[in-house]
C-alpha atoms as a PDB file:
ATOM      1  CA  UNK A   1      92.575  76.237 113.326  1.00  0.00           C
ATOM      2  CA  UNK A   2      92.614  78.592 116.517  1.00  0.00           C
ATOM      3  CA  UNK A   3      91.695  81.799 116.376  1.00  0.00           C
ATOM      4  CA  UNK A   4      93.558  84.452 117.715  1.00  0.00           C
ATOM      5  CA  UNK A   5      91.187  86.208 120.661  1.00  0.00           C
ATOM      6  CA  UNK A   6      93.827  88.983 121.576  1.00  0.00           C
ATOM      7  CA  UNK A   7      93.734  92.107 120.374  1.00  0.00           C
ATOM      8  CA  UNK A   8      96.574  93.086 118.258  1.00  0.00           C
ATOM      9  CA  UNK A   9      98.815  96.696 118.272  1.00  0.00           C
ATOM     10  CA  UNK A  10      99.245  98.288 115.051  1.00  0.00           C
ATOM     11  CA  UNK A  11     100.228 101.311 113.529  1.00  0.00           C
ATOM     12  CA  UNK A  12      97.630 102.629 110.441  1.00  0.00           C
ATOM     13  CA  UNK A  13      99.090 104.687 107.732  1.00  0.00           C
ATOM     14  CA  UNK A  14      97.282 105.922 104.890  1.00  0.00           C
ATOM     15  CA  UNK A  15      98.573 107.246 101.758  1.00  0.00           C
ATOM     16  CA  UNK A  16      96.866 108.755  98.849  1.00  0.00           C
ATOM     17  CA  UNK A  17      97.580 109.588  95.005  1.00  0.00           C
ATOM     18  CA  UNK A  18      95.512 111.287  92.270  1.00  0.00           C
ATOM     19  CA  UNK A  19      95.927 107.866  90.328  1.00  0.00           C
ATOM     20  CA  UNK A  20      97.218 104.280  90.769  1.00  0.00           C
ATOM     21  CA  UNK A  21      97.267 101.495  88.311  1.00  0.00           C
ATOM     22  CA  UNK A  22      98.370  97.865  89.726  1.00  0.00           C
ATOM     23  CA  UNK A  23      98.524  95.796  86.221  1.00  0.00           C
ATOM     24  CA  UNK A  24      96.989  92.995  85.741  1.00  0.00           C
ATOM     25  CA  UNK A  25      99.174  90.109  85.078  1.00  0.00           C
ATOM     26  CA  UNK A  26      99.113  88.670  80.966  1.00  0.00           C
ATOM     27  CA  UNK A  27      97.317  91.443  79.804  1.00  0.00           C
ATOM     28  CA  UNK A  28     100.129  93.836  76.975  1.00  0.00           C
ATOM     29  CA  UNK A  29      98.076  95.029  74.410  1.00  0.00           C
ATOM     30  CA  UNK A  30      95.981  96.616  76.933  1.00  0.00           C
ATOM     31  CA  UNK A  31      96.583  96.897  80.182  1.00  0.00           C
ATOM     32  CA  UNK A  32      93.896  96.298  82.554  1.00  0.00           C
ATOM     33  CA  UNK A  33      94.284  97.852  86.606  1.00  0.00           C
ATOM     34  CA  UNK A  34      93.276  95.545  89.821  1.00  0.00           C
ATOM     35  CA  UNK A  35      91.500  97.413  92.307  1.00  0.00           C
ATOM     36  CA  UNK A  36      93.441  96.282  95.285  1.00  0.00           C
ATOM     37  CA  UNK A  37      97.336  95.911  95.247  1.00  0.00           C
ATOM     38  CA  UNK A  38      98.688  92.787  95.336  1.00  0.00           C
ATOM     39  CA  UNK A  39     101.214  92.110  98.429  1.00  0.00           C
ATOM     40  CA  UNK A  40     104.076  92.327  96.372  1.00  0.00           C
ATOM     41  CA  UNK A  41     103.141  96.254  95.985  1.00  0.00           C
ATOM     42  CA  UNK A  42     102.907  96.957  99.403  1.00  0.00           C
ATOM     43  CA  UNK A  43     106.239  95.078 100.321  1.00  0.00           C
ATOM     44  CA  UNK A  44     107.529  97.303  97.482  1.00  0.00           C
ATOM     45  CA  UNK A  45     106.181 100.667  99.231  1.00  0.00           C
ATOM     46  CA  UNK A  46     107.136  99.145 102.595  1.00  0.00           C
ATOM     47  CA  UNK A  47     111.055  98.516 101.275  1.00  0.00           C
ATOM     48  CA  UNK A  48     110.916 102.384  99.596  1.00  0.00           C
ATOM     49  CA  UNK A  49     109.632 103.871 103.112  1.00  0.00           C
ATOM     50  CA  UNK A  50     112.608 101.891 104.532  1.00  0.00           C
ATOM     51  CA  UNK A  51     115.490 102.750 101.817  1.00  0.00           C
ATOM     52  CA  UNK A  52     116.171  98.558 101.563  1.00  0.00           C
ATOM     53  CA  UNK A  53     114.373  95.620  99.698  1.00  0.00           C
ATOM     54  CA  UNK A  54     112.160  93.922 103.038  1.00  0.00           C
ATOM     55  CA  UNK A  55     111.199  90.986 102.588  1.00  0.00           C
ATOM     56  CA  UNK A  56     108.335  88.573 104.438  1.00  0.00           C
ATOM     57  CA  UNK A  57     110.646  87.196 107.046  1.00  0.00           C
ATOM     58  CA  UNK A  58     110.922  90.989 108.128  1.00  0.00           C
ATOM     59  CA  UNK A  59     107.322  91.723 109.102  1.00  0.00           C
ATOM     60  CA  UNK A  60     105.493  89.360 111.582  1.00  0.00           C
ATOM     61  CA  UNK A  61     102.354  90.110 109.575  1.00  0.00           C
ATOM     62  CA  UNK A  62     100.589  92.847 107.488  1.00  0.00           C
ATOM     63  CA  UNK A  63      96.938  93.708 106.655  1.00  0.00           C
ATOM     64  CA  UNK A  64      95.387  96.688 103.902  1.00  0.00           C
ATOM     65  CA  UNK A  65      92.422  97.951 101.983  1.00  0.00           C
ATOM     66  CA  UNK A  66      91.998 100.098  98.854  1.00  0.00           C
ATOM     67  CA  UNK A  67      89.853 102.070  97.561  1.00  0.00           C
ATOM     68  CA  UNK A  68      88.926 104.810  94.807  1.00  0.00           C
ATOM     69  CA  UNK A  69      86.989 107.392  93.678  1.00  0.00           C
ATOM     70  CA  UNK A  70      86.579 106.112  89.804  1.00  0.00           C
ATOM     71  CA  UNK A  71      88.035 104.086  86.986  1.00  0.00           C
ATOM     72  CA  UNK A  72      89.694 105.401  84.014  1.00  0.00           C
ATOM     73  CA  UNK A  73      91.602 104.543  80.446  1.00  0.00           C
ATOM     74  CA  UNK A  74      94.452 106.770  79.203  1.00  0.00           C
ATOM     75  CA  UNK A  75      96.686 106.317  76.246  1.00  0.00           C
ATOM     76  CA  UNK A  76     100.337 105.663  76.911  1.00  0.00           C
ATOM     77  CA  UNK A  77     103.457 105.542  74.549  1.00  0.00           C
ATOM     78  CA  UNK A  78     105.935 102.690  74.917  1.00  0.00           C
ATOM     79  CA  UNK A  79     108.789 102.749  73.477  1.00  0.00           C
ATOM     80  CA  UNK A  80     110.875 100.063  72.989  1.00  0.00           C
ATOM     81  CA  UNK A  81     114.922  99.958  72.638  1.00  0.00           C
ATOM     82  CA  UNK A  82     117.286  97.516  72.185  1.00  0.00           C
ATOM     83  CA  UNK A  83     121.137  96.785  73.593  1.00  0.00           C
ATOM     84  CA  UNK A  84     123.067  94.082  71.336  1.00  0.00           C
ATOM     85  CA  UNK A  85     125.818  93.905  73.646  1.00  0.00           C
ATOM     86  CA  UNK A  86     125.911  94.809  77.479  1.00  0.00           C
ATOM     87  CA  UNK A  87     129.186  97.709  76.074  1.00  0.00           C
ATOM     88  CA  UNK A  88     126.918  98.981  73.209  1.00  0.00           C
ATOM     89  CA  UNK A  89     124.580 101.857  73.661  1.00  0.00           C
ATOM     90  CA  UNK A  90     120.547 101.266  74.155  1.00  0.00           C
ATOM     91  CA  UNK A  91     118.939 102.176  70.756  1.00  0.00           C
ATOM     92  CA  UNK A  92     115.145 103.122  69.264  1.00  0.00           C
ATOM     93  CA  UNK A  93     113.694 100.447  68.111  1.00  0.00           C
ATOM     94  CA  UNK A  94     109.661 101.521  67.625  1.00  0.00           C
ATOM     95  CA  UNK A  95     107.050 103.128  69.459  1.00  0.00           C
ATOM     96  CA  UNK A  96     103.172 101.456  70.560  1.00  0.00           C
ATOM     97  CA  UNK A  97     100.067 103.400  72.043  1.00  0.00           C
ATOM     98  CA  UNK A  98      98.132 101.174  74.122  1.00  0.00           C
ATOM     99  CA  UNK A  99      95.150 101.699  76.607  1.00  0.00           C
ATOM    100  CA  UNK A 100      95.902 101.763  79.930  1.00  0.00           C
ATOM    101  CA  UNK A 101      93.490 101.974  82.522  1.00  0.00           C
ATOM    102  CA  UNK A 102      93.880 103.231  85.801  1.00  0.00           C
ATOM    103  CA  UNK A 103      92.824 104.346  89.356  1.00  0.00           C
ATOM    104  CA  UNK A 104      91.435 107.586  90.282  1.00  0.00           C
ATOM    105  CA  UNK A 105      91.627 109.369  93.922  1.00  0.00           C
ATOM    106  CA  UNK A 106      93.121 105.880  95.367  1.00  0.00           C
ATOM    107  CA  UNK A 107      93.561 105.616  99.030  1.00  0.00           C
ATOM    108  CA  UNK A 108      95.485 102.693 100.000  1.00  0.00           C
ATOM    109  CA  UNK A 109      95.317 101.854 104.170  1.00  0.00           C
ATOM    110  CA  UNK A 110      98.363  99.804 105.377  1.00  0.00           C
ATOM    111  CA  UNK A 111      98.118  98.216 108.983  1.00  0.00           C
ATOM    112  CA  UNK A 112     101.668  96.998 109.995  1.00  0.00           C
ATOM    113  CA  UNK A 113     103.421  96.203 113.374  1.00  0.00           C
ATOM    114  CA  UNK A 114     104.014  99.114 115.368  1.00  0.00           C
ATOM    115  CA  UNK A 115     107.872  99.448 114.351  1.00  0.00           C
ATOM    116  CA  UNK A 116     107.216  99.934 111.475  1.00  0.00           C
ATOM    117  CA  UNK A 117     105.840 103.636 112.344  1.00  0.00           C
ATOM    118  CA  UNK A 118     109.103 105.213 111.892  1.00  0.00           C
ATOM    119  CA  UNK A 119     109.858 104.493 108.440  1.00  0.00           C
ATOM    120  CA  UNK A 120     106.780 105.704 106.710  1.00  0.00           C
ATOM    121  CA  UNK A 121     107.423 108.834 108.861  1.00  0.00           C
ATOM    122  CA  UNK A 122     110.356 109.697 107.145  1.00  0.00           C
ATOM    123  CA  UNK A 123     110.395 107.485 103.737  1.00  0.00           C
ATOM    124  CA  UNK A 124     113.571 106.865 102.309  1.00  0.00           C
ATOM    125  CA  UNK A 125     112.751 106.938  98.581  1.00  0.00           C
ATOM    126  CA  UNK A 126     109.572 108.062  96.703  1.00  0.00           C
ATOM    127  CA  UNK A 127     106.293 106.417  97.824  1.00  0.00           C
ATOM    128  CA  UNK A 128     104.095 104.528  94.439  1.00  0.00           C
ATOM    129  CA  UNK A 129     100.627 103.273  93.808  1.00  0.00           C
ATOM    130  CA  UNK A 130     102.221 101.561  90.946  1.00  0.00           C
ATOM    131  CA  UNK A 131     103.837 103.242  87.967  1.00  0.00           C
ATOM    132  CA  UNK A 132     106.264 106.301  88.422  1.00  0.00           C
ATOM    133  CA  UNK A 133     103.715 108.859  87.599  1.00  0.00           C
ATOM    134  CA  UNK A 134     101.541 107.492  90.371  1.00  0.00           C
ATOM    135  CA  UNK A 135     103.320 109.067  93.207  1.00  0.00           C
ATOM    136  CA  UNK A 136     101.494 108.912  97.172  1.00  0.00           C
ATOM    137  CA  UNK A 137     101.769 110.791 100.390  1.00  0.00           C
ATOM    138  CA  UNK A 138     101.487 110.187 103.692  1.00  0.00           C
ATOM    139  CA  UNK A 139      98.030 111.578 104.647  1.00  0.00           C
ATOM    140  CA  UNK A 140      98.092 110.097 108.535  1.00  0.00           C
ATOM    141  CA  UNK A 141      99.632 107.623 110.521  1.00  0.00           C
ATOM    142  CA  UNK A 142      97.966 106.101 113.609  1.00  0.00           C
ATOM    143  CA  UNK A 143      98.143 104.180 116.322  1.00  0.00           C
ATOM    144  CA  UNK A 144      95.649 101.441 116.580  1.00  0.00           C
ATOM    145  CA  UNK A 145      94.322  98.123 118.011  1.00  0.00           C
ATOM    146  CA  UNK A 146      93.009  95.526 115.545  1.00  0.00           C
ATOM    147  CA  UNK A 147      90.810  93.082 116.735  1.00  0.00           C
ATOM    148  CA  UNK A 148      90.023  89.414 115.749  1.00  0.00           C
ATOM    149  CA  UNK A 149      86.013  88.976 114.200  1.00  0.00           C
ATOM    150  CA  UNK A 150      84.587  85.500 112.878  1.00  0.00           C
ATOM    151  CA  UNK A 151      82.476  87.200 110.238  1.00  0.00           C
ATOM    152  CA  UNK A 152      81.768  90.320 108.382  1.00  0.00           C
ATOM    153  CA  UNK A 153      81.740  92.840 105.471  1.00  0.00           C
ATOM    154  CA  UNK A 154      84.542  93.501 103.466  1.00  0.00           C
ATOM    155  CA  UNK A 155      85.400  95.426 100.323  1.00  0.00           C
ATOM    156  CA  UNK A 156      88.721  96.624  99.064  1.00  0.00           C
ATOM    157  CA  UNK A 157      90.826  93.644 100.097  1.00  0.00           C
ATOM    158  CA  UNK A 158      92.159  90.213  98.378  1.00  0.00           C
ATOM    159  CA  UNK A 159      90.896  87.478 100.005  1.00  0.00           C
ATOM    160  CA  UNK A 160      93.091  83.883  99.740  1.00  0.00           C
ATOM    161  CA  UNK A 161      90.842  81.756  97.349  1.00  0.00           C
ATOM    162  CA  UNK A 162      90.847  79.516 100.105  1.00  0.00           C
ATOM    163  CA  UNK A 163      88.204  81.653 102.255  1.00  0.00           C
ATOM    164  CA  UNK A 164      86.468  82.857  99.124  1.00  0.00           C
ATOM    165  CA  UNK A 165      85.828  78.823  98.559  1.00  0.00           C
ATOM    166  CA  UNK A 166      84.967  78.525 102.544  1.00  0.00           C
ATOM    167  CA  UNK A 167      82.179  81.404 102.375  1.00  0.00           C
ATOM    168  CA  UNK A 168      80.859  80.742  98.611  1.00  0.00           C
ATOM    169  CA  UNK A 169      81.384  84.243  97.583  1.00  0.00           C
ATOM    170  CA  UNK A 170      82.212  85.909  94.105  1.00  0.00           C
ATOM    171  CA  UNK A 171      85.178  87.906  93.619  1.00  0.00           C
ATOM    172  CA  UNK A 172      87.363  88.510  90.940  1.00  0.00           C
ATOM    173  CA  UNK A 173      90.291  85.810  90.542  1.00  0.00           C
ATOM    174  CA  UNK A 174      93.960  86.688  89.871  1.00  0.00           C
ATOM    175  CA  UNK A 175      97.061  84.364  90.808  1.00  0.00           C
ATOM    176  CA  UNK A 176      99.172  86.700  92.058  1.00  0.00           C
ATOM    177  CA  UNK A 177     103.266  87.063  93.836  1.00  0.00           C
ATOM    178  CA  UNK A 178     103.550  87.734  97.725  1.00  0.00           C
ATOM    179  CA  UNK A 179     107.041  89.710  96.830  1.00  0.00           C
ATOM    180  CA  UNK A 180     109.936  89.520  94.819  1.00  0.00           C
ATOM    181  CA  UNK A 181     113.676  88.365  95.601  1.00  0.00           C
ATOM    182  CA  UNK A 182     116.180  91.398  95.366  1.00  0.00           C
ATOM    183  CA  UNK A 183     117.937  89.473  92.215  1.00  0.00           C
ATOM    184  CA  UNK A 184     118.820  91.474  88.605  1.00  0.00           C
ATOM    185  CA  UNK A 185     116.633  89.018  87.757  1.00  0.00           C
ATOM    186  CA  UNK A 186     114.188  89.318  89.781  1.00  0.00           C
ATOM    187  CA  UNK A 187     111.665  86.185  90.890  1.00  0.00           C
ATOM    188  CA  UNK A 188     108.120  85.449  92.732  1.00  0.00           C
ATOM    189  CA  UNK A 189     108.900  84.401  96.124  1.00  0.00           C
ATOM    190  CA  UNK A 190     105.448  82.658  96.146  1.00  0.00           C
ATOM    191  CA  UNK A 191     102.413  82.893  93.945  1.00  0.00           C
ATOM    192  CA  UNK A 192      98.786  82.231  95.678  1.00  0.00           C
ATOM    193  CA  UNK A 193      95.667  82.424  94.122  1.00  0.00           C
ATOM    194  CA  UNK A 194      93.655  85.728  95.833  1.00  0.00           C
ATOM    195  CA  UNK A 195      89.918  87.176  95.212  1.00  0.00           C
ATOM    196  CA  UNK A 196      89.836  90.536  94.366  1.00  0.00           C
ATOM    197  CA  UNK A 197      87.086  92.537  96.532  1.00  0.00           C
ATOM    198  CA  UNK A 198      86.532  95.664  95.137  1.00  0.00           C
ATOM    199  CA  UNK A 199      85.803  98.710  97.051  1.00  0.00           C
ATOM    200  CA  UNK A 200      82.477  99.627  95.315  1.00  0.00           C
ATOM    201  CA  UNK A 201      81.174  95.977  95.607  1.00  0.00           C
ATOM    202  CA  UNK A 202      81.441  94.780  99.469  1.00  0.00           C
ATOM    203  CA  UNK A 203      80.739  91.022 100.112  1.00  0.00           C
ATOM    204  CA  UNK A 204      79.598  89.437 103.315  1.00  0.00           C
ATOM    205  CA  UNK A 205      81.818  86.741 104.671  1.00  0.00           C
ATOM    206  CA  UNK A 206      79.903  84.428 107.171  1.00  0.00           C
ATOM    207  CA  UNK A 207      83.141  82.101 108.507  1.00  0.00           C
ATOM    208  CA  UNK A 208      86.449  84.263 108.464  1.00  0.00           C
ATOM    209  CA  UNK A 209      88.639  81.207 109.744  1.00  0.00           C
ATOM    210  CA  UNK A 210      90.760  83.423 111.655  1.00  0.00           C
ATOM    211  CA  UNK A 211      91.477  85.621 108.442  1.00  0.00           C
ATOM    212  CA  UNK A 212      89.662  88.688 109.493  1.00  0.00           C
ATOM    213  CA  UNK A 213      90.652  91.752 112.323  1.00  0.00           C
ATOM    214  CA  UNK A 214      88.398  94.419 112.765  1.00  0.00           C
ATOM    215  CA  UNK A 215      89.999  98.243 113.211  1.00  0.00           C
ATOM    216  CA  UNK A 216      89.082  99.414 116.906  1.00  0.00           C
ATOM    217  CA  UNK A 217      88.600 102.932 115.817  1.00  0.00           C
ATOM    218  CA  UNK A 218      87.104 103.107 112.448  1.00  0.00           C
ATOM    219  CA  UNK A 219      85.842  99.567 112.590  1.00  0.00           C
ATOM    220  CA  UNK A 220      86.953  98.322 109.385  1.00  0.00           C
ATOM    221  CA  UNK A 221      87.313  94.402 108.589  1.00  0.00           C
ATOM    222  CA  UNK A 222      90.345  93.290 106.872  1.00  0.00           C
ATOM    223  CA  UNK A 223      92.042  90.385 106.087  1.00  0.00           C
ATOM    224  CA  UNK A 224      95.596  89.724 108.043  1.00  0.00           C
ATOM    225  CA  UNK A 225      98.141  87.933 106.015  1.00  0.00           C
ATOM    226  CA  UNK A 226     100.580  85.884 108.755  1.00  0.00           C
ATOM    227  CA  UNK A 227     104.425  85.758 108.165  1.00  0.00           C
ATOM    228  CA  UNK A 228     104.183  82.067 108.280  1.00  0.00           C
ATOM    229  CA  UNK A 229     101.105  82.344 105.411  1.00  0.00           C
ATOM    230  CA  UNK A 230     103.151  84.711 103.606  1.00  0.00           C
ATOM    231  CA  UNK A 231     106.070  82.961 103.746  1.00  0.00           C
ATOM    232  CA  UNK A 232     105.092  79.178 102.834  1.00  0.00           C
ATOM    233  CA  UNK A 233     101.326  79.020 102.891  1.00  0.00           C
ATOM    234  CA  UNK A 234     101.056  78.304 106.227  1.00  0.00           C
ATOM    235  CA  UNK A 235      98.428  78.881 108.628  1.00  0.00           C
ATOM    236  CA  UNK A 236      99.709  79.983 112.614  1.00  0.00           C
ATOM    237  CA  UNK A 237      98.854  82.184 114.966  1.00  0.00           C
ATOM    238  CA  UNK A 238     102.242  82.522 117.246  1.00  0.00           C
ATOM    239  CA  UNK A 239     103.667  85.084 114.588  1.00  0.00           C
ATOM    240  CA  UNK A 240     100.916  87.350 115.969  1.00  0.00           C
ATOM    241  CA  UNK A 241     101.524  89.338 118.963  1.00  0.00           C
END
């Protein structure tokens, strides 16, 4: 695998909430947060910014990190309703409280191709760190260089099971969607199998395989996911310019 040596130009836009809750998958009876997005959720925030459904053969590649002041558990009402017929009217059918946990103070840090600076600059629809209720703003949005680093500490981020195997480190496992097709119905477009790296609990990785950039400015070390990776699992570096 070659490593990309050239630094890359990116725009850095951070958004904030006062909570976000990303759910984790299988979990009903109570629902559980990750404490990092998957990519699905930022190609979600990415398509509201932009007023259309984007998709991974849109962005040449994308990188993030999350973090948060706390944890939390709040009780929640669902209700659920029924529709016999798609010309009847939706009616009450019965009502649940369930625990929900969920993010507190969440900053989520989005590195994207420089385009992309013009969108989050005037979004479209109604920017989400998850549920309705867990609206975000725009805090900043910079210009930036990210630069390719063999090793490091990172914290915040999902790392591909592939370099948590590579660098023997422990990290929360999820199997997880890249994004979601634009159907009624709507379907993975890939599932992968990510680490979660939380933001209080940093781990050292010794051999990034050409995963990791470092931000030029405030030096952080995040993971890039490729369009090609993104895509079909593959691993290039000619999508990266």
């Amino acid at each position: 695998m070659m490593e990309q040596k050239e630094a890359i130009s990116a725009v850095r836009i951070v958004l904030a909430a006062y909570t976000a809750s990303f759910r984790v998958p299988a979990f009903v009876g109570h629902q559980l947060t990750l404490t990092v997005p998957p990519i699905c959720t930022v190609f979600g925030l990415i398509s509201a910014a932009a007023g259309r459904w984007i998709m991974p053969d849109e962005i040449g590649w994308l990188a993030y990190r999350c973090t948060y002041e706390s944890k939390a558990t709040d009780l929640e009402a669902i209700f659920t309703v029924e529709r016999p017929r798609p010309a009847e009217s939706a009616r009450f059918v019965t009502r649940n409280v369930i625990q929900r946990e969920f993010l507190s103070m969440p900053n989520l840090t989005l590195y994207l191709p420089p385009e992309w600076e013009r969108v989050f600059r005037q979004p479209r629809y109604t920017l989400l760190l998850g549920r309705t209720q867990d609206v975000a703003a725009v805090m900043s949005i910079t210009l930036t260089d990210l630069n390719p680093v063999s090793a490091g500490t990172v914290s915040g981020v999902l790392l591909p099971f592939e370099l948590i195997a590579l660098n023997n480190v422990s990290a929360w496992l999820q199997r997880l969607p890249i994004a979601f097709t634009d159907e009624p119905q709507r379907r993975p477009t890939r599932m992968h199998l990510f680490g979660i790296v939380d933001a209080h609990h940093p781990t050292e990785l010794s051999n990034g395989n050409g995963w990791l950039v470092q931000d030029a400015q405030d030096k952080t070390i995040l993971v890039l996911y490729r369009k090609e990776w993104m895509l079909h699992g593959e691993r290039t570096v000619s999508e990266v310019r």
